[in-house]
N, C-alpha and C. Protein backbone atom coordinates (compact mmCIF):
# COMPACT_ATOMS: atom_id res chain seq x y z
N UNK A 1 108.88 79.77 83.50
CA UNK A 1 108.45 81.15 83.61
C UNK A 1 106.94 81.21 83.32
N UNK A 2 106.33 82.19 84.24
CA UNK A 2 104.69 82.10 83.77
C UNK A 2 104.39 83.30 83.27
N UNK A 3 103.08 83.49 82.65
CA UNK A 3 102.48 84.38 82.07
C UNK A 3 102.23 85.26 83.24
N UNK A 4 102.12 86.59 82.65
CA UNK A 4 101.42 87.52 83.72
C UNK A 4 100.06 87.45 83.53
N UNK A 5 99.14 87.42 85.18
CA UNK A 5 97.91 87.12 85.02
C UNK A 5 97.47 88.99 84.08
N UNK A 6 97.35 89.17 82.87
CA UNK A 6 96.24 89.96 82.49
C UNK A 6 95.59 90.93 83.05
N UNK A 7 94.50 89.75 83.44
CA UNK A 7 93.23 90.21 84.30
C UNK A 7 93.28 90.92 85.13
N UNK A 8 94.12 90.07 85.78
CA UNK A 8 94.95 90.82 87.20
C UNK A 8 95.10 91.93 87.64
N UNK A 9 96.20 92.21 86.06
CA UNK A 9 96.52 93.57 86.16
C UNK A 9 95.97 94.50 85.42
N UNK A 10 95.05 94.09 85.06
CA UNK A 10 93.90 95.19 84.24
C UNK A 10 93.10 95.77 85.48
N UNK A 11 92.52 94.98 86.50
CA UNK A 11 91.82 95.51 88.00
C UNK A 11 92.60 95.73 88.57
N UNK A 12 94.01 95.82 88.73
CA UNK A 12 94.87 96.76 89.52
C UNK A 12 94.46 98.29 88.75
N UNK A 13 95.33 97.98 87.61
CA UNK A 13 95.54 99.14 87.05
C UNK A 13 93.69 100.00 87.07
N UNK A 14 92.63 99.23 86.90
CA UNK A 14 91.62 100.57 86.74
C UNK A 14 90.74 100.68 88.15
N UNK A 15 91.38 100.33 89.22
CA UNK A 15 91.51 100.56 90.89
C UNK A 15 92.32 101.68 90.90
N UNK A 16 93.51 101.50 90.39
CA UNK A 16 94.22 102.87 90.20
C UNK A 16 93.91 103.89 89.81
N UNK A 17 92.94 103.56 88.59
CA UNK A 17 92.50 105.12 87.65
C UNK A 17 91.14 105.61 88.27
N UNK A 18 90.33 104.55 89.20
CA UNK A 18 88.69 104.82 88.69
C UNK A 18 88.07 106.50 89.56
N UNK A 19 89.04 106.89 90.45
CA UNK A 19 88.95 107.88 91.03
C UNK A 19 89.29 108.77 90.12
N UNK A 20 90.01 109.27 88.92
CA UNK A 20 90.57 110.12 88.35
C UNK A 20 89.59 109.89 87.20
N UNK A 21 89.42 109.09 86.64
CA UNK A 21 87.98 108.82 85.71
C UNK A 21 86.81 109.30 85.96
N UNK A 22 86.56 109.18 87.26
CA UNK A 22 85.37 109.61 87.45
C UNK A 22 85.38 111.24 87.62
N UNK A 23 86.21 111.39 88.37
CA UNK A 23 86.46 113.26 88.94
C UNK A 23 86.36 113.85 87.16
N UNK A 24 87.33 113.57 86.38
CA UNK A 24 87.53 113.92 85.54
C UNK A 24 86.44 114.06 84.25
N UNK A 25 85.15 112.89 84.60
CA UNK A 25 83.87 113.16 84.07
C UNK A 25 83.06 114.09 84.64
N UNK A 26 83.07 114.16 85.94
CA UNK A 26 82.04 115.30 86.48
C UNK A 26 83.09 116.44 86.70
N UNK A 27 84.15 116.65 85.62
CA UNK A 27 84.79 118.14 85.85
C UNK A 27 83.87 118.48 84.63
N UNK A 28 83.47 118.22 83.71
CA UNK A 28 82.34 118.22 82.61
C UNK A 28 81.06 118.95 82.86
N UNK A 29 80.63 118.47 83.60
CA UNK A 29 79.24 118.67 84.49
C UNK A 29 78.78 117.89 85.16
N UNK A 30 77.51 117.72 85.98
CA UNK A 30 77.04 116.68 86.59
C UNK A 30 76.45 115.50 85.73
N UNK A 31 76.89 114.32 86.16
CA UNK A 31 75.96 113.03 85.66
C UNK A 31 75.60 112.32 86.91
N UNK A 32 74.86 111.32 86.18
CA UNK A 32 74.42 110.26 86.90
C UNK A 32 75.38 108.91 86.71
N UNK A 33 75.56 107.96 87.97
CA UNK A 33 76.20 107.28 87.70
C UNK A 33 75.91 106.11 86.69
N UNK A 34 74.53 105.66 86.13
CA UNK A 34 74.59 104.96 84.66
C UNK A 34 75.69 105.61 83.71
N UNK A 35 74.88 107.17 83.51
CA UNK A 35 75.63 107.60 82.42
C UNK A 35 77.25 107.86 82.72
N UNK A 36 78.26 107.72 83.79
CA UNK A 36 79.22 107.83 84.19
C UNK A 36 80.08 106.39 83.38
N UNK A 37 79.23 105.51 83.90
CA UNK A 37 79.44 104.00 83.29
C UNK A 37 79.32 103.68 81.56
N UNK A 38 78.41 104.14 81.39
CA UNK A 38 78.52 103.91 79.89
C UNK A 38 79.47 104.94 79.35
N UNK A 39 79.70 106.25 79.89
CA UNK A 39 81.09 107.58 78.99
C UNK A 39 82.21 106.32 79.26
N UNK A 40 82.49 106.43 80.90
CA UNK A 40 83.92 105.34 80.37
C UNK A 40 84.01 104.38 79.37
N UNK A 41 82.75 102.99 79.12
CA UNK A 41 83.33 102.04 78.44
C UNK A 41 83.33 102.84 76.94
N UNK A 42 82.29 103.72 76.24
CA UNK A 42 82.54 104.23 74.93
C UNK A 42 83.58 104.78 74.91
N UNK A 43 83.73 105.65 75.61
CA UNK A 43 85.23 107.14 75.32
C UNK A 43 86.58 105.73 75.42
N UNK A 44 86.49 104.69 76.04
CA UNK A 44 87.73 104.08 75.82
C UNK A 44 87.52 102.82 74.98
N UNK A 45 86.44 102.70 74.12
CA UNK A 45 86.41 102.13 72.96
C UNK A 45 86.37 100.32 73.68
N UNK A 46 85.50 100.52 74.84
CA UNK A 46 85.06 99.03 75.64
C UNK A 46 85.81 98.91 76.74
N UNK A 47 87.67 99.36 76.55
CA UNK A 47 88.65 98.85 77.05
C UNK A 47 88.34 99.02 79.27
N UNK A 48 87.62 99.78 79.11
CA UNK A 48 86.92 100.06 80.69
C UNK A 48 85.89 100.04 80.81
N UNK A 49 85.35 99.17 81.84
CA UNK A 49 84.31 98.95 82.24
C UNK A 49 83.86 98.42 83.63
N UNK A 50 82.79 99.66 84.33
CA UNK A 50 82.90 99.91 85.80
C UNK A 50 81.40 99.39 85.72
N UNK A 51 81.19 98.05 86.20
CA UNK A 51 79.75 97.45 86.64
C UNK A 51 79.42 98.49 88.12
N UNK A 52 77.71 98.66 87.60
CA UNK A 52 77.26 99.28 88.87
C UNK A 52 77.87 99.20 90.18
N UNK A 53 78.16 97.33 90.50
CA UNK A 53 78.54 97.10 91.90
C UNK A 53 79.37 97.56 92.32
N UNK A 54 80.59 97.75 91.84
CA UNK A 54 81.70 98.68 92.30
C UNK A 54 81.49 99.58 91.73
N UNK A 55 80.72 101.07 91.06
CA UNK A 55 81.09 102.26 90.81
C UNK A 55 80.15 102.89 91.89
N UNK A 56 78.99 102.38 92.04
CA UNK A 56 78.17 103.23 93.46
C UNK A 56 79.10 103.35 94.52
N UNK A 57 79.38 102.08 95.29
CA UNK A 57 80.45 102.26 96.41
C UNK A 57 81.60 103.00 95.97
N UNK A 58 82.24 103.06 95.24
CA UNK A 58 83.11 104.51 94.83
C UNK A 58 82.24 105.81 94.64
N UNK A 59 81.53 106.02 94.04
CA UNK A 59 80.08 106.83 94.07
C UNK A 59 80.60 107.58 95.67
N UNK A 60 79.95 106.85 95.69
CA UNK A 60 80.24 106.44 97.84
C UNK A 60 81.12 107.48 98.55
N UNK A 61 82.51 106.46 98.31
CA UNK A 61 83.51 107.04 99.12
C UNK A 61 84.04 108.33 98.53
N UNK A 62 83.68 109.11 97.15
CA UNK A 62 83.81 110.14 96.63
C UNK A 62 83.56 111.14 97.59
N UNK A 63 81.93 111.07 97.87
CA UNK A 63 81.30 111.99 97.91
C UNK A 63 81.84 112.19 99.85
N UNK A 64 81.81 110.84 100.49
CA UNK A 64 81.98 110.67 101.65
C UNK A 64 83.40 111.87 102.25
N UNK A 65 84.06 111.50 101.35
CA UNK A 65 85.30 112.19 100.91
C UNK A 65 85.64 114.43 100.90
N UNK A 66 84.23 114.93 100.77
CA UNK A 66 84.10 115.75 100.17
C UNK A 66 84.37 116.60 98.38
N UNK A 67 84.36 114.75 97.82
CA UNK A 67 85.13 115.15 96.28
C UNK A 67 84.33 115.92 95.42
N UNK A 68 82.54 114.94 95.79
CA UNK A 68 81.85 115.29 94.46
C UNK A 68 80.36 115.19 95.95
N UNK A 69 79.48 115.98 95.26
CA UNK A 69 78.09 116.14 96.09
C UNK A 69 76.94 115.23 95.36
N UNK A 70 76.24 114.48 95.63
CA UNK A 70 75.21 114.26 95.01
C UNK A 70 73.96 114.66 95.27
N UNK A 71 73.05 114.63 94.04
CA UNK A 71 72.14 115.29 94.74
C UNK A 71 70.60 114.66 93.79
N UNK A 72 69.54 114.11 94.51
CA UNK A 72 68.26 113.19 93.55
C UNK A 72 67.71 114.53 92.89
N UNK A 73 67.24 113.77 91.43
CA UNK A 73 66.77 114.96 90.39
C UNK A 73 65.99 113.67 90.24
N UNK A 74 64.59 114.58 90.14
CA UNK A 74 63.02 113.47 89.38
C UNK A 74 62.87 114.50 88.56
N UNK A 75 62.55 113.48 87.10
CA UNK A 75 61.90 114.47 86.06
C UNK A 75 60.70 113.80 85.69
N UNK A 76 59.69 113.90 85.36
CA UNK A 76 58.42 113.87 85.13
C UNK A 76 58.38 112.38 83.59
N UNK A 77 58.08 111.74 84.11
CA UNK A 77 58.28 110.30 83.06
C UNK A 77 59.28 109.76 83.50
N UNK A 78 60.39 109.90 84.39
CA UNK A 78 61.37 109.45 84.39
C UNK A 78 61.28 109.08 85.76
N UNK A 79 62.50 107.50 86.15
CA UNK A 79 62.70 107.63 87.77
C UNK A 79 63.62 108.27 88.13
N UNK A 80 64.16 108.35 89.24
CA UNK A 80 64.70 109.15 90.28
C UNK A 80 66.07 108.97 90.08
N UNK A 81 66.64 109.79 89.90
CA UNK A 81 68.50 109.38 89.83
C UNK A 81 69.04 110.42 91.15
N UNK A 82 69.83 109.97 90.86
CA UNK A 82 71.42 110.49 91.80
C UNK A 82 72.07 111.04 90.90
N UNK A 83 72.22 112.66 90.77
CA UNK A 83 73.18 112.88 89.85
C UNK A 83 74.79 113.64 90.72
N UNK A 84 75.76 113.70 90.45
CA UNK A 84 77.05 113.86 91.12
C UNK A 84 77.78 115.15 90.28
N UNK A 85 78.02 115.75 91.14
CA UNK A 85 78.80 117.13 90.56
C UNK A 85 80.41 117.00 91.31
N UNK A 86 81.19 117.79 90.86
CA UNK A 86 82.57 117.54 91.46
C UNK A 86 82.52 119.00 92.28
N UNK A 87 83.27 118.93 93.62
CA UNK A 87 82.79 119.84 94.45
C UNK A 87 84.90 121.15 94.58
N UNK A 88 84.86 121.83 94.79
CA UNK A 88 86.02 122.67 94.54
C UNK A 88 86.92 121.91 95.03
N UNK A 89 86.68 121.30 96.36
CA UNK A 89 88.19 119.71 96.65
C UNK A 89 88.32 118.78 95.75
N UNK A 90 86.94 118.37 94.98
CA UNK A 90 87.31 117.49 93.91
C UNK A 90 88.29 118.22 92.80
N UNK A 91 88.03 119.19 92.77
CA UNK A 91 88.65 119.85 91.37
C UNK A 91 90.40 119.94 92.03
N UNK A 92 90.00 120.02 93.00
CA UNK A 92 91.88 120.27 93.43
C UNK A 92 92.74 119.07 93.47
N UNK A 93 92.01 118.26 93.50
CA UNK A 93 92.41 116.71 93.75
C UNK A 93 92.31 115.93 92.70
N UNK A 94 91.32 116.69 92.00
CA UNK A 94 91.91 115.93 90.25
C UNK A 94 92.85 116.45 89.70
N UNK A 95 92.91 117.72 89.84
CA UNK A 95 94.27 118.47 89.09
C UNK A 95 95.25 117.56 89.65
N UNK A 96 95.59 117.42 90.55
CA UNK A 96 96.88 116.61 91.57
C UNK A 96 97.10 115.44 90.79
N UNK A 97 95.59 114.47 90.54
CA UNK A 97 95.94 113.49 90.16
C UNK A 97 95.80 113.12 89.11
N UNK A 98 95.69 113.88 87.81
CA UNK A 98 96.49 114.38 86.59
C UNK A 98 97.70 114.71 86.37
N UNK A 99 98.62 115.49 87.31
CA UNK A 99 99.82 115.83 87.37
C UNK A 99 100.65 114.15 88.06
N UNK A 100 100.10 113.40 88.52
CA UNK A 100 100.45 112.49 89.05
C UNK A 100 100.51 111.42 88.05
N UNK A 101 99.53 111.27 87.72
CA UNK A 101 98.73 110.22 86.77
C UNK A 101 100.09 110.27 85.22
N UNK A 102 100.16 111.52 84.94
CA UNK A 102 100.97 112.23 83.50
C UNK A 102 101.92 111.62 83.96
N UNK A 103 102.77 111.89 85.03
CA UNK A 103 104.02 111.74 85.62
C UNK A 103 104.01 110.36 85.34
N UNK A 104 103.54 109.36 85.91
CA UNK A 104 103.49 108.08 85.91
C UNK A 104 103.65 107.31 84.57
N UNK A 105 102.63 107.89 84.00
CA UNK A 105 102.45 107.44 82.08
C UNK A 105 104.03 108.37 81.32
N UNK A 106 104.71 109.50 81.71
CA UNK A 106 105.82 109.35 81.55
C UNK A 106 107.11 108.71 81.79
N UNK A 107 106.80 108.01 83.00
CA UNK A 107 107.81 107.05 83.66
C UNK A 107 108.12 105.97 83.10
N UNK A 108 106.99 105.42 82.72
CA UNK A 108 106.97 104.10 82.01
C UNK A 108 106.86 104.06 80.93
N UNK A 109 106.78 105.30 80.21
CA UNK A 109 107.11 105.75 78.68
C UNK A 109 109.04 104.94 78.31
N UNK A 110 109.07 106.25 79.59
CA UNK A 110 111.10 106.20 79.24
C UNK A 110 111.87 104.92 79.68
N UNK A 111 111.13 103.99 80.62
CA UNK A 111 111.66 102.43 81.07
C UNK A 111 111.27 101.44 80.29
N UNK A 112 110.06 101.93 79.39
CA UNK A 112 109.71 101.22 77.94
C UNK A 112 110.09 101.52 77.20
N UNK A 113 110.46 102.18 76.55
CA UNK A 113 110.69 102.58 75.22
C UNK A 113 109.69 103.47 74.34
N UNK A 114 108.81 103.59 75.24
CA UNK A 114 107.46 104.43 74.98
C UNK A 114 107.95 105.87 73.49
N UNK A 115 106.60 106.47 73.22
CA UNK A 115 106.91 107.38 72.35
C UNK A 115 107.83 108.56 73.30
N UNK A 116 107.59 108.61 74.50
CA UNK A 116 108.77 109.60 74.80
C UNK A 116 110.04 109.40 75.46
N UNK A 117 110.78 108.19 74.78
CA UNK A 117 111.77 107.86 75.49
C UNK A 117 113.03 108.22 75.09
């Protein structure tokens, strides 16, 4: 019998979430995607962590999407960012996939033994 690869399923599983992570930061307000990257790995205490290379191209297909708008802000000393707001489809489509997301983390609560089983 072998081990389950881990790793594996740590990049399944936050392929799964990184759309609902992100919506769910710019239901907040607008950021930029640095600061998008560093809220996830603090708020989950390291356990996530979205390198630039894959969070722009999600960045990406967000906005491509009609989820979230971006839009360049220069401030005076500073360079040029991209900051991302969540747009009224994003907000409808995170609600969804919160109600989805809950559902799921209850499922495998009650086939585990989880606290709500």
């Amino acid at each position: 019998m072998t081990d389950i690869d881990t790793r594996a399923l740590d990049r399944e599983l936050k392929r799964g979430s990184a759309e609902l992570l992100i919506l769910s930061l710019l239901d907040a307000r607008p950021r930029h995607g640095y600061d998008l990257s560093k809220l996830i790995e603090s708020r989950s205490g390291g356990q996530l962590k979205f390198h630039i290379d894959s969070l722009y191209p999600l960045l990406y297909r967000l906005e491509e999407r009609g989820w979230i708008k971006g839009t360049w802000v220069e401030k005076p000393d500073e360079r040029r960012r991209r900051f991302y707001k969540l747009t009224a489809e994003g907000r409808r489509v995170l609600a969804q996939q919160r109600r989805t997301w809950a559902a799921f983390v209850e499922a495998v609560q009650r086939v585990t033994g989880g606290e709500h089983a």
